[in-house]
PDB file of N, CA and C in Angstrom:
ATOM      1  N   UNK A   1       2.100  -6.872   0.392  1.00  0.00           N
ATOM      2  CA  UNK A   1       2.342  -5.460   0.585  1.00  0.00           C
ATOM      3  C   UNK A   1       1.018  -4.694   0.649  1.00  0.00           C
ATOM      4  N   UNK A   2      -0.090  -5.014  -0.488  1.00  0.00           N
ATOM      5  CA  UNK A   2      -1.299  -4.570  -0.496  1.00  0.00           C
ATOM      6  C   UNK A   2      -1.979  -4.769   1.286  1.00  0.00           C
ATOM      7  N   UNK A   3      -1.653  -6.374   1.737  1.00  0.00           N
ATOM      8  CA  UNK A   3      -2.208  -6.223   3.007  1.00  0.00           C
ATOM      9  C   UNK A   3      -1.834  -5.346   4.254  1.00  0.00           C
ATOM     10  N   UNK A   4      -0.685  -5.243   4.366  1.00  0.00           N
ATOM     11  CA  UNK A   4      -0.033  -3.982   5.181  1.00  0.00           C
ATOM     12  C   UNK A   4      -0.750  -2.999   4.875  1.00  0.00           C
ATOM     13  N   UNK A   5      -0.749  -2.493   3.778  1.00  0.00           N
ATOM     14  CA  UNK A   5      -1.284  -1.275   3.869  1.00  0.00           C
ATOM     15  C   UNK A   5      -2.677  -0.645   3.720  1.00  0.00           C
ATOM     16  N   UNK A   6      -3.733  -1.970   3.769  1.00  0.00           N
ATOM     17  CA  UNK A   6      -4.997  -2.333   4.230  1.00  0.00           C
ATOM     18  C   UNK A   6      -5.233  -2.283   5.662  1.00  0.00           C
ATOM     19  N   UNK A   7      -4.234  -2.704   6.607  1.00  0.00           N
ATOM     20  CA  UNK A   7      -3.789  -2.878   7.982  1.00  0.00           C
ATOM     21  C   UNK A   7      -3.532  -1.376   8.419  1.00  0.00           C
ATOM     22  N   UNK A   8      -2.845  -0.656   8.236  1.00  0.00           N
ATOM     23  CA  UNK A   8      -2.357   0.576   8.509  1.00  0.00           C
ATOM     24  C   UNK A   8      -4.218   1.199   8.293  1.00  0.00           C
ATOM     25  N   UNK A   9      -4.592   1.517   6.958  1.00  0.00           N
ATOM     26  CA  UNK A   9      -5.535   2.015   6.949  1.00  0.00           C
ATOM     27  C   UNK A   9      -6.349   1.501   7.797  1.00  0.00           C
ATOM     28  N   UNK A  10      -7.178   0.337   8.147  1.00  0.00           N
ATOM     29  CA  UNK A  10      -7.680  -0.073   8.665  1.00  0.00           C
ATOM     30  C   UNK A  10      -7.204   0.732  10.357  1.00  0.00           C
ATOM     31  N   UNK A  11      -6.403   0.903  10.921  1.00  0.00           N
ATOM     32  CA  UNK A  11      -6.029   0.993  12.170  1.00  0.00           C
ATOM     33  C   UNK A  11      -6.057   2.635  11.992  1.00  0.00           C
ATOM     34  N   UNK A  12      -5.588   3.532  11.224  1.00  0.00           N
ATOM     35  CA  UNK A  12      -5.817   4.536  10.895  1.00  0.00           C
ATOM     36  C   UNK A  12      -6.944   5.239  11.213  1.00  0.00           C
ATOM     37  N   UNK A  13      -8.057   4.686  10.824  1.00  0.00           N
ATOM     38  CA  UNK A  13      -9.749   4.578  10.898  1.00  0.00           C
ATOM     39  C   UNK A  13     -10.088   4.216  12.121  1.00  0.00           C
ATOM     40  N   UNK A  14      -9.648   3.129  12.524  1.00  0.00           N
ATOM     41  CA  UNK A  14      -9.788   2.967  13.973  1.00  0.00           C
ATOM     42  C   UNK A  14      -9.529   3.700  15.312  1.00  0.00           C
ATOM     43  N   UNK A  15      -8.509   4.617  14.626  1.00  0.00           N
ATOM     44  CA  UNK A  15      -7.611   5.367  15.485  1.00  0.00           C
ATOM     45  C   UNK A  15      -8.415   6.697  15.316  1.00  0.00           C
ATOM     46  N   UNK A  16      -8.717   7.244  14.340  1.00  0.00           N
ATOM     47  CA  UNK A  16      -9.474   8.433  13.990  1.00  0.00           C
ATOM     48  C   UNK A  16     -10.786   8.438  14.723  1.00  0.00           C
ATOM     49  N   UNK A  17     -11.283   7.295  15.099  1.00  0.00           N
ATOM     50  CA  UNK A  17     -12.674   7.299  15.700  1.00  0.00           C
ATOM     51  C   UNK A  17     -12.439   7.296  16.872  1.00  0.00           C
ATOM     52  N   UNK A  18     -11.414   7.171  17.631  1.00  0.00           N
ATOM     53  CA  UNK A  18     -11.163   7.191  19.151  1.00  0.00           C
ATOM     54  C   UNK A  18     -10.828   8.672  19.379  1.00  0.00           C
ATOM     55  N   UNK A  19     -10.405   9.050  18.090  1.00  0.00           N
ATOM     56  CA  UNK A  19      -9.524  10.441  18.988  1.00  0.00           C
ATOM     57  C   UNK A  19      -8.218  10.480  19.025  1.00  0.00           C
ATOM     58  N   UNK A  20      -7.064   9.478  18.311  1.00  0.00           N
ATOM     59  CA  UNK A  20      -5.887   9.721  18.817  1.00  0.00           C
ATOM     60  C   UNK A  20      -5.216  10.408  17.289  1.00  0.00           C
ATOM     61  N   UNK A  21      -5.034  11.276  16.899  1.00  0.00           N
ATOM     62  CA  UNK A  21      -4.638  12.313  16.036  1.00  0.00           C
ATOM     63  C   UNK A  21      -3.499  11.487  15.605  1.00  0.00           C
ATOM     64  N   UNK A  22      -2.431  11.453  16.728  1.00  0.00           N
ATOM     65  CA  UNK A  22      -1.209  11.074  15.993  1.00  0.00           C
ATOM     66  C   UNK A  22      -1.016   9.503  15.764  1.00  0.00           C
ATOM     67  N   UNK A  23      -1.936   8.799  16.115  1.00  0.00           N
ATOM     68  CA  UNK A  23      -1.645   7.770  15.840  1.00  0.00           C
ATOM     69  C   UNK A  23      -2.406   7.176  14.769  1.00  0.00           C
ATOM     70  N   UNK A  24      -3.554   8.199  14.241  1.00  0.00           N
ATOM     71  CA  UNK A  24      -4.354   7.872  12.959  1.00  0.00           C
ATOM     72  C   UNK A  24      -3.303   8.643  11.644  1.00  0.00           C
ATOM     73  N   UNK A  25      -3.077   9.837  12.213  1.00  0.00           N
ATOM     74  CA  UNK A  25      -1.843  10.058  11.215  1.00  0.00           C
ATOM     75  C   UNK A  25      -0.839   9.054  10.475  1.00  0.00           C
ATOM     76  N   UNK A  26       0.322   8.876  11.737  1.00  0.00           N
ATOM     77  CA  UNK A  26       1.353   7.786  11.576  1.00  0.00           C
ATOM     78  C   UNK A  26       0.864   6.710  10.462  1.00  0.00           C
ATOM     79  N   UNK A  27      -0.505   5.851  10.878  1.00  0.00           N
ATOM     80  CA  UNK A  27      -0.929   4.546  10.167  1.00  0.00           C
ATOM     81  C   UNK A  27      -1.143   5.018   8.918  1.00  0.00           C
ATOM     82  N   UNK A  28      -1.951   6.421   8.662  1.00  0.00           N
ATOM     83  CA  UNK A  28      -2.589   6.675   6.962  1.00  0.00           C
ATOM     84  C   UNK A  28      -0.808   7.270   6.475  1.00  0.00           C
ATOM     85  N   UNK A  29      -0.355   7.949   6.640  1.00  0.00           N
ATOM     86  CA  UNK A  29       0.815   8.102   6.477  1.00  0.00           C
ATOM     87  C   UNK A  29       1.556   6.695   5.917  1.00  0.00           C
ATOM     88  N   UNK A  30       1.908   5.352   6.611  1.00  0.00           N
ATOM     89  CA  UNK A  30       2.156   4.495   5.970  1.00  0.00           C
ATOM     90  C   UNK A  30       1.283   3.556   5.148  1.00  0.00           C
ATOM     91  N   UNK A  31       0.242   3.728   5.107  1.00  0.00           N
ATOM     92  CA  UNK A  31      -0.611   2.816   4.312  1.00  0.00           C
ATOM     93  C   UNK A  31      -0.564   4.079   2.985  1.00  0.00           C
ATOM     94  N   UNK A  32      -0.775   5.104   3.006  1.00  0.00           N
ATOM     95  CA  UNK A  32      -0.330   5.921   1.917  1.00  0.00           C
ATOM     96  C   UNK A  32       0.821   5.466   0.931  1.00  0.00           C
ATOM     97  N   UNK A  33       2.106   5.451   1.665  1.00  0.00           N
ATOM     98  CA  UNK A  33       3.192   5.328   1.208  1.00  0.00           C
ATOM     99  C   UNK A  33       3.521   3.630   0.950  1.00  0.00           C
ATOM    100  N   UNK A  34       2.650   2.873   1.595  1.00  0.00           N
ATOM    101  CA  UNK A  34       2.687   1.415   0.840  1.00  0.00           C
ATOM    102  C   UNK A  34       1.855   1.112  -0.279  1.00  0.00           C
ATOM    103  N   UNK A  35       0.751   2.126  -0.189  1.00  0.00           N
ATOM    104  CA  UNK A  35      -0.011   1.781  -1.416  1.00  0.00           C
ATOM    105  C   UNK A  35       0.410   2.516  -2.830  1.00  0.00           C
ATOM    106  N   UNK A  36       1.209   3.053  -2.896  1.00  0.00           N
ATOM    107  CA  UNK A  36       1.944   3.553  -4.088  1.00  0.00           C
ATOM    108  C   UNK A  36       2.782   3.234  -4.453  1.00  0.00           C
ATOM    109  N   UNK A  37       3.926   2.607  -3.614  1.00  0.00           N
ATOM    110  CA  UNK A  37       4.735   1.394  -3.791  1.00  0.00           C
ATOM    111  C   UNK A  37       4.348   0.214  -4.056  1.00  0.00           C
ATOM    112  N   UNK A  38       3.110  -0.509  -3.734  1.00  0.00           N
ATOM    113  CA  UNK A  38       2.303  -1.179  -4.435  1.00  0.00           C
ATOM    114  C   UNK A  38       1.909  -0.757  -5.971  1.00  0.00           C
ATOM    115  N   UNK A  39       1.502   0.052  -5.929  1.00  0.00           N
ATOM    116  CA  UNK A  39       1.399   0.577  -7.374  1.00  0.00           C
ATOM    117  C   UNK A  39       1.840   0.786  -8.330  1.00  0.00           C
ATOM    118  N   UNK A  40       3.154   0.946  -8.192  1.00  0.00           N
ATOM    119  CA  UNK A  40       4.724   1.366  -8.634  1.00  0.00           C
ATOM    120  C   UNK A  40       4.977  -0.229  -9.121  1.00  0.00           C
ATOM    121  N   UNK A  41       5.238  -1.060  -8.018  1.00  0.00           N
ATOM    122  CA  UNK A  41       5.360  -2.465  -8.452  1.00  0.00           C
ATOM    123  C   UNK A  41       4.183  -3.011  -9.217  1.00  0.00           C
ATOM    124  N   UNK A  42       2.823  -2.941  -9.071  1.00  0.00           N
ATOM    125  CA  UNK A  42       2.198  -3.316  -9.783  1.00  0.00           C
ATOM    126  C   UNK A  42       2.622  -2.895 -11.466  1.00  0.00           C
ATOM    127  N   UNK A  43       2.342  -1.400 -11.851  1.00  0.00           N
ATOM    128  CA  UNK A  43       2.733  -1.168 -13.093  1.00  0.00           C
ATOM    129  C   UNK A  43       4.169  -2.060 -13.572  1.00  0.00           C
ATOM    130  N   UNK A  44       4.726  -1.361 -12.653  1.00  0.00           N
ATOM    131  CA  UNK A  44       6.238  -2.243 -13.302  1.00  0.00           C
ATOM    132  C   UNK A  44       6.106  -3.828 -13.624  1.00  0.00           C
ATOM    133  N   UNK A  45       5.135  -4.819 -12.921  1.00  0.00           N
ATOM    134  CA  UNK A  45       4.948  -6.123 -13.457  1.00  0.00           C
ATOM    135  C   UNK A  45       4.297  -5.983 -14.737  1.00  0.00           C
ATOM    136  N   UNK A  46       3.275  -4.984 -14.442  1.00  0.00           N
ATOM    137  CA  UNK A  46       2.314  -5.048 -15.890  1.00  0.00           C
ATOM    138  C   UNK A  46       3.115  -4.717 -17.304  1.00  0.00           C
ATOM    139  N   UNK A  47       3.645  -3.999 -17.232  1.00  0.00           N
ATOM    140  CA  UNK A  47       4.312  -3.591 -18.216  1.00  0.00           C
ATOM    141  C   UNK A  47       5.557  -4.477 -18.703  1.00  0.00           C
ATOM    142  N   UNK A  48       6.369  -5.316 -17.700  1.00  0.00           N
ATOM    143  CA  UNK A  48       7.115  -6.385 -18.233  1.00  0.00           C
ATOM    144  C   UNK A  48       6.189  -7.547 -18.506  1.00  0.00           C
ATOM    145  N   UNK A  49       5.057  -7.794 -18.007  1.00  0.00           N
ATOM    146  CA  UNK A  49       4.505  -8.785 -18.752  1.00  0.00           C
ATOM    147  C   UNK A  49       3.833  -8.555 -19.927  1.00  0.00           C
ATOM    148  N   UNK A  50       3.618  -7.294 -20.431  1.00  0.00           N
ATOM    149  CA  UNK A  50       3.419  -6.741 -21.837  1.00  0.00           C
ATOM    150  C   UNK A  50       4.422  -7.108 -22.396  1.00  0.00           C
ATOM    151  N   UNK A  51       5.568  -7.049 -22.306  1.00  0.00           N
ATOM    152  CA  UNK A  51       6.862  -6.824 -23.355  1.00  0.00           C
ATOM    153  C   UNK A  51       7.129  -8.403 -23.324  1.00  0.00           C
ATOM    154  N   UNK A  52       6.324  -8.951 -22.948  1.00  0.00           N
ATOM    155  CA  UNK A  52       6.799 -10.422 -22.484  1.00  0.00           C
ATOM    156  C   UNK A  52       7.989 -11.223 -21.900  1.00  0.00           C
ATOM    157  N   UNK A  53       8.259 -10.367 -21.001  1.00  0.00           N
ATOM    158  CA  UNK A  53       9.533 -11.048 -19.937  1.00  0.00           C
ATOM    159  C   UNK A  53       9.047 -11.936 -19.696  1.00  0.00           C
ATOM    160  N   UNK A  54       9.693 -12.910 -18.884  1.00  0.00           N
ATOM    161  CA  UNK A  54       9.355 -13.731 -18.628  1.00  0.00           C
ATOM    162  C   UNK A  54       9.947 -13.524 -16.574  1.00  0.00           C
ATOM    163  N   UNK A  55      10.368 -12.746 -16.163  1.00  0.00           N
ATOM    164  CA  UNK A  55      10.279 -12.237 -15.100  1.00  0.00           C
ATOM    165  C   UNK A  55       9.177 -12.160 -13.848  1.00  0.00           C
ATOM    166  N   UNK A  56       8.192 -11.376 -14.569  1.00  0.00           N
ATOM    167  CA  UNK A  56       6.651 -10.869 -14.374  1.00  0.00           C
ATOM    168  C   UNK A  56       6.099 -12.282 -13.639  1.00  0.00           C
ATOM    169  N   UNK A  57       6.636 -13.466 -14.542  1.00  0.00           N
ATOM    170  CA  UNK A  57       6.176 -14.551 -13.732  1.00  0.00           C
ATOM    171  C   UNK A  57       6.772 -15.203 -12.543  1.00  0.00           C
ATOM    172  N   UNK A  58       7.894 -14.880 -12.364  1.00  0.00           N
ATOM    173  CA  UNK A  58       8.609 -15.441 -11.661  1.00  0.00           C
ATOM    174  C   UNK A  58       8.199 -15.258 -10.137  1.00  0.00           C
TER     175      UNK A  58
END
């Protein structure tokens, strides 16, 4: 998930240096919204592997 939204940014940037507005938008727009959902899931593992689920590993 982290790589998608390395990808988006990445193309985002790419897109911003050409000039195309809406299509550097669109990409940071989803690499935004994957990297907080990344984040979201990250905490949520961290925190069940605190409490020691055994989940976290799975």
């Amino acid at each position: 998930m982290l790589m998608w939204a390395l990808i988006f940014l990445v193309v985002a940037i790419i897109a911003g240096a050409f000039g195309f507005g809406g299509a550097a938008t669109a990409a940071a727009g989803i690499a935004k919204i994957l990297f907080y959902l990344f984040l979201v899931v990250f905490v949520i593992m961290l925190i069940m592997s605190f409490l020691g689920g055994t989940a976290a590993a799975a």
